[in-house]
Protein backbone atom coordinates (compact mmCIF):
# COMPACT_ATOMS: atom_id res chain seq x y z
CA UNK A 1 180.02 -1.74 -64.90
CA UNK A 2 179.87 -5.45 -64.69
CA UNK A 3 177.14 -6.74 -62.25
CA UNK A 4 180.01 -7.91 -60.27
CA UNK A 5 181.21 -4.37 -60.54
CA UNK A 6 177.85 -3.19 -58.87
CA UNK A 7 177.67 -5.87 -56.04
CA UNK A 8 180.96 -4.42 -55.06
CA UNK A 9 179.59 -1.10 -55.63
CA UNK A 10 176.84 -1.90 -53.43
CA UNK A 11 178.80 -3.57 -50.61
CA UNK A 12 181.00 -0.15 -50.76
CA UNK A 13 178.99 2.25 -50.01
CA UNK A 14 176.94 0.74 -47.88
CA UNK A 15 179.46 -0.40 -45.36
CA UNK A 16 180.45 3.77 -45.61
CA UNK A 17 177.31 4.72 -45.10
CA UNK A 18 176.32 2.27 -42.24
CA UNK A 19 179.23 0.84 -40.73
CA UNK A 20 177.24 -0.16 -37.52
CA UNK A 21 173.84 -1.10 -38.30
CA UNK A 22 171.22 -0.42 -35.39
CA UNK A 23 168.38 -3.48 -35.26
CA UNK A 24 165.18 -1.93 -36.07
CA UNK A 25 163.01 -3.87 -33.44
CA UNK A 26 163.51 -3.38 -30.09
CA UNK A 27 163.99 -6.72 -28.05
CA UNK A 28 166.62 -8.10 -25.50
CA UNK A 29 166.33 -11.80 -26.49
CA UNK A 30 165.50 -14.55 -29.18
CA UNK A 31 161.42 -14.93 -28.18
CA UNK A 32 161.19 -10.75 -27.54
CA UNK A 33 162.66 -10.48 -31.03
CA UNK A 34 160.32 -13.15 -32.64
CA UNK A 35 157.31 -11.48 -31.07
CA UNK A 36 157.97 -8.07 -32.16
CA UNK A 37 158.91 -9.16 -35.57
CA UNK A 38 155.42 -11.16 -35.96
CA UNK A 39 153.94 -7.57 -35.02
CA UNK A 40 155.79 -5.61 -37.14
CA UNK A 41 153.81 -7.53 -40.16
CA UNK A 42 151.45 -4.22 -42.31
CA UNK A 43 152.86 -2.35 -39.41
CA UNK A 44 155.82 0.41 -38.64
CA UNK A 45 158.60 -0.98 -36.32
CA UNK A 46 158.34 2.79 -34.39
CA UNK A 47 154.64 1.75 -33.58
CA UNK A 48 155.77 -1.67 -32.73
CA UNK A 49 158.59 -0.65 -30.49
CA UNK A 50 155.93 1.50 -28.43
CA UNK A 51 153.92 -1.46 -27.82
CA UNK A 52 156.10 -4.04 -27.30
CA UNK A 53 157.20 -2.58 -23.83
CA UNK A 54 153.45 -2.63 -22.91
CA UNK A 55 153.42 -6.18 -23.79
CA UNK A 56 156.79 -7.82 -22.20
CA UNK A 57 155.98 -5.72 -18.67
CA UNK A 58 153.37 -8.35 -18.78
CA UNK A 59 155.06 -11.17 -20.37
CA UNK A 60 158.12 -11.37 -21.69
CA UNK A 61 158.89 -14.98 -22.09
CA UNK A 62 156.28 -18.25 -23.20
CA UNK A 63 155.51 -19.14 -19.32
CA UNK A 64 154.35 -15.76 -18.36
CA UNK A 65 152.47 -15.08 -22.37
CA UNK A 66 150.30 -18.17 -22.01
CA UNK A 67 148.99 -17.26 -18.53
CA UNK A 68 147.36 -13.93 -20.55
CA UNK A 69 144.49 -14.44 -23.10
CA UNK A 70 144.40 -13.88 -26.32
CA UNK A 71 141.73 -11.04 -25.87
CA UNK A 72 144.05 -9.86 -23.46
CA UNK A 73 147.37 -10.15 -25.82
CA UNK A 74 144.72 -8.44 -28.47
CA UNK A 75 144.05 -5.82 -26.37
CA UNK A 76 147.86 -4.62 -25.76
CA UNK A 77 148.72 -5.01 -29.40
CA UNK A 78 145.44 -3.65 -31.30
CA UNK A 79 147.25 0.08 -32.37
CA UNK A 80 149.77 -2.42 -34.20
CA UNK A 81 146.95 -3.75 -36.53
CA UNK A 82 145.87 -7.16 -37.44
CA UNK A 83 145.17 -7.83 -34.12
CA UNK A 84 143.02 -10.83 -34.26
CA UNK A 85 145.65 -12.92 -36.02
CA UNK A 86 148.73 -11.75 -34.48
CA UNK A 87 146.96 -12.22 -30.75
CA UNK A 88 146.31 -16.19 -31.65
CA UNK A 89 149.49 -16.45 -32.92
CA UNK A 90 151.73 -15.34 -30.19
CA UNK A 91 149.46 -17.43 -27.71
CA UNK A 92 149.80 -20.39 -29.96
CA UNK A 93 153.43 -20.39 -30.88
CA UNK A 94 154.03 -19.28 -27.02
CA UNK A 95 151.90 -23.02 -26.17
CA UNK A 96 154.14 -24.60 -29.01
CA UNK A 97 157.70 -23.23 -27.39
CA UNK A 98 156.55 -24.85 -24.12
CA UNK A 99 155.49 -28.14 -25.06
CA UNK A 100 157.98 -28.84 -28.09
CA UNK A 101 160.75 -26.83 -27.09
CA UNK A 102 161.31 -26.10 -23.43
CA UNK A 103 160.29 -22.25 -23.65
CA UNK A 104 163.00 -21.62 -26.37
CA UNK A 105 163.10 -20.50 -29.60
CA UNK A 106 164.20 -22.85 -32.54
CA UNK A 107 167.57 -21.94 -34.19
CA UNK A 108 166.06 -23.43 -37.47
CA UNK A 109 163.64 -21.53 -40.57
CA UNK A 110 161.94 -25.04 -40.59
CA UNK A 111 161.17 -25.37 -37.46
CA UNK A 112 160.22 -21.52 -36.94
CA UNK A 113 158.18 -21.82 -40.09
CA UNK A 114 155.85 -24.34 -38.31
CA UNK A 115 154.91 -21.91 -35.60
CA UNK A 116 151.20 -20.38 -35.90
CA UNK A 117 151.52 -16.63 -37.81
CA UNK A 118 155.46 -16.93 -38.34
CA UNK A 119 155.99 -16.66 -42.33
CA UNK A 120 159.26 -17.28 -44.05
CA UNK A 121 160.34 -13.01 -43.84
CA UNK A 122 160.04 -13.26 -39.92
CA UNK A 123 161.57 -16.88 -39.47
CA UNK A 124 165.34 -15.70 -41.42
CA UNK A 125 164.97 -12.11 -39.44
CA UNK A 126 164.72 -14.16 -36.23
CA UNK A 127 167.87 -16.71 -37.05
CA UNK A 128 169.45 -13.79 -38.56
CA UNK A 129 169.46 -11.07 -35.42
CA UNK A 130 169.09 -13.76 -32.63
CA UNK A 131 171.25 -16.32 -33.63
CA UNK A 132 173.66 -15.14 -36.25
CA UNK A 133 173.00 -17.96 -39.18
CA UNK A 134 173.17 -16.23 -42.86
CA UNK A 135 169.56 -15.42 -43.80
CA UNK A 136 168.55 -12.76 -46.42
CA UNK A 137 164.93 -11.42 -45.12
CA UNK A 138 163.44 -9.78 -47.98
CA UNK A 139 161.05 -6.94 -47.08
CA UNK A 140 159.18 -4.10 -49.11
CA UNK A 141 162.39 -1.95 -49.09
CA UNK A 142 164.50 -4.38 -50.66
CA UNK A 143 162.55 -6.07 -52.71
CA UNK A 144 162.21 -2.33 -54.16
CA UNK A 145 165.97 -1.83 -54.21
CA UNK A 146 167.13 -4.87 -55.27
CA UNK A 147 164.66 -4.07 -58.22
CA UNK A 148 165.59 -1.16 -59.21
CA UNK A 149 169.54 -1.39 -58.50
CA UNK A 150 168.75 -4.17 -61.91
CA UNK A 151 169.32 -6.98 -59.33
CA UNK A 152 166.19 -8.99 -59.38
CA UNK A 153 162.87 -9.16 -61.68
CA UNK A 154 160.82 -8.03 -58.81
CA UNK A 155 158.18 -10.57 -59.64
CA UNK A 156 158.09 -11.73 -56.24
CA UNK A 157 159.83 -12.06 -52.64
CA UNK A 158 160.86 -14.86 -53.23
CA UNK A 159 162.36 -14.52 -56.29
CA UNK A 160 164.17 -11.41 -55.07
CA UNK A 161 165.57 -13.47 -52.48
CA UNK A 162 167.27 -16.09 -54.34
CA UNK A 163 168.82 -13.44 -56.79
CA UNK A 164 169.97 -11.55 -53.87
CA UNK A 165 171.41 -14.65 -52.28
CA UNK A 166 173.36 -15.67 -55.51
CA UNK A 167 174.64 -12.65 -56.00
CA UNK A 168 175.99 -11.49 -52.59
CA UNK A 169 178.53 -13.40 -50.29
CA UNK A 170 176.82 -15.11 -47.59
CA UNK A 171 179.17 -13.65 -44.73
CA UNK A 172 177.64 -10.17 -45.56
CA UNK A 173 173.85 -10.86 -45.84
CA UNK A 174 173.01 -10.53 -42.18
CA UNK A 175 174.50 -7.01 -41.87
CA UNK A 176 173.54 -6.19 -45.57
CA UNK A 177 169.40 -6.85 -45.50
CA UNK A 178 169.73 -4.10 -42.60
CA UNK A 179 172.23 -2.04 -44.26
CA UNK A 180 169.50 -2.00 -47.33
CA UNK A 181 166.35 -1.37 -45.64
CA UNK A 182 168.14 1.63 -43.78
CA UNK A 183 169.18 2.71 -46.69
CA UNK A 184 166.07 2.14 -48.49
CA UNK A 185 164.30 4.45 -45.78
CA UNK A 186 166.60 7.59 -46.09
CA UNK A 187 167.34 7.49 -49.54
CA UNK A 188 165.25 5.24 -52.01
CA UNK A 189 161.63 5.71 -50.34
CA UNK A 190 159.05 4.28 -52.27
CA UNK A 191 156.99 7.93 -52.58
CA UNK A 192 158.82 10.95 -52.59
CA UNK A 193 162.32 9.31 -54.09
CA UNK A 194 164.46 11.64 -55.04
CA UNK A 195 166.97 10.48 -57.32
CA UNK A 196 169.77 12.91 -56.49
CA UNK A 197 169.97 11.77 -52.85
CA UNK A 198 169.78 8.36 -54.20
CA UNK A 199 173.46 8.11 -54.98
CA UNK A 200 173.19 4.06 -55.63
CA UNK A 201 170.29 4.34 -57.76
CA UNK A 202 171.23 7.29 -59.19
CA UNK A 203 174.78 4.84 -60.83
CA UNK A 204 173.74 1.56 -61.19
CA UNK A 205 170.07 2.03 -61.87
CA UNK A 206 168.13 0.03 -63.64
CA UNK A 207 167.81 2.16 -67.33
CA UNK A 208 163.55 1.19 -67.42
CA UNK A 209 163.32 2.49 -63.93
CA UNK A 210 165.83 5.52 -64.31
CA UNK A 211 163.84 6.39 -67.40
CA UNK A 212 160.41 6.08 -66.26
CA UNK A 213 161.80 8.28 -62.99
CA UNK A 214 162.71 11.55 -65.31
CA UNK A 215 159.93 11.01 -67.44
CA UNK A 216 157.55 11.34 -64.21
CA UNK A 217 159.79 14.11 -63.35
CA UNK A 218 159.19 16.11 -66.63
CA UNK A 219 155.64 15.82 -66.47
CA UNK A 220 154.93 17.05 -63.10
């Protein structure tokens, strides 16, 4: 197979296996999203979407998040972990919305990137589910996938990123960085992968990483 054979390959089976893709994170507009994303940093979005509720019955826009305090924000949000930083930084950015942007969240990775504990992941997830603008979001599911479907180095995020972007049309990459980390879940965990349910893996595997998984195998 040529690698434009396995982009297509890819693309395929994916869109068979997930022709609707549910949204992991829980939310019913572009700020709800943005906060729950900046939780669901070292966290699981099923912890996140049991806290969030507790949160936005409280305050579910800037206005209403800047009238709590942080220790109260910290409070709400401490089973999702980190805490501290994630408390300042929906205060802060909340502060920021109002004064620079009338309450409303920025339709731009630039100008989300600016905002206190919002990275370059949760900026493109935000203009990707809220406002529909191509972004590829690269998270610990497929930056492992896009590794070992031969794809991408895997040296970094941001490496696996750009290869993903050159390699996949940009009309897909919204509904494809959720169509991989679903897919990365059920079928190519990071512990207990089983090849055989891994139907992707298991044909256009990279050979180091196909060979290293029987040789594991054998010696167990």
């Amino acid at each position: 197979m040529t690698k434009k054979d396995k982009v297509n390959y890819v693309l395929e089976t994916l869109d068979e296996l997930y022709p609707t893709i549910p949204v992991p994170l829980d939310h019913k507009d572009p700020y709800t999203l943005l906060i729950a994303v900046l939780l669901s940093a070292q966290s699981t979005d099923v912890r996140v979407n049991q806290i969030t509720p507790l949160l936005f019955a409280k305050a579910d826009n800037p206005f209403d998040m800047v009238k709590l305090t942080v220790d109260e924000i910290r409070e709400i949000i401490r089973p999702v972990g980190l805490s501290p930083m994630k408390s300042k930084g929906i205060y802060g950015l909340s502060q920021i919305l109002i004064d620079k942007y009338d309450g409303k969240v920025p339709e731009s990775i630039e100008l989300l990137e600016e905002l206190p504990a919002v990275g370059h992941k949760t900026a493109s997830v935000v203009v990707s589910q809220a406002f529909g603008i191509p972004a590829f979001p690269v998270d610990t599911h497929i930056h492992r996938l896009i590794y070992r479907w031969g794809f991408s180095s895997g040296k970094n995020v941001v490496q696996t990123e750009r290869d993903a972007k050159r390699l996949f049309p940009k009309e897909v990459w919204n509904k494809l960085h959720l169509q991989i980390i679903w897919y990365g879940r059920e079928y190519s965990p990071a512990r207990g992968w089983d090849l055989e349910k891994d139907v992707i893996t298991k044909t256009i595997g990279r050979k180091t990483v196909l060979n290293e998984y029987h040789k594991n195998k054998k010696n167990r």
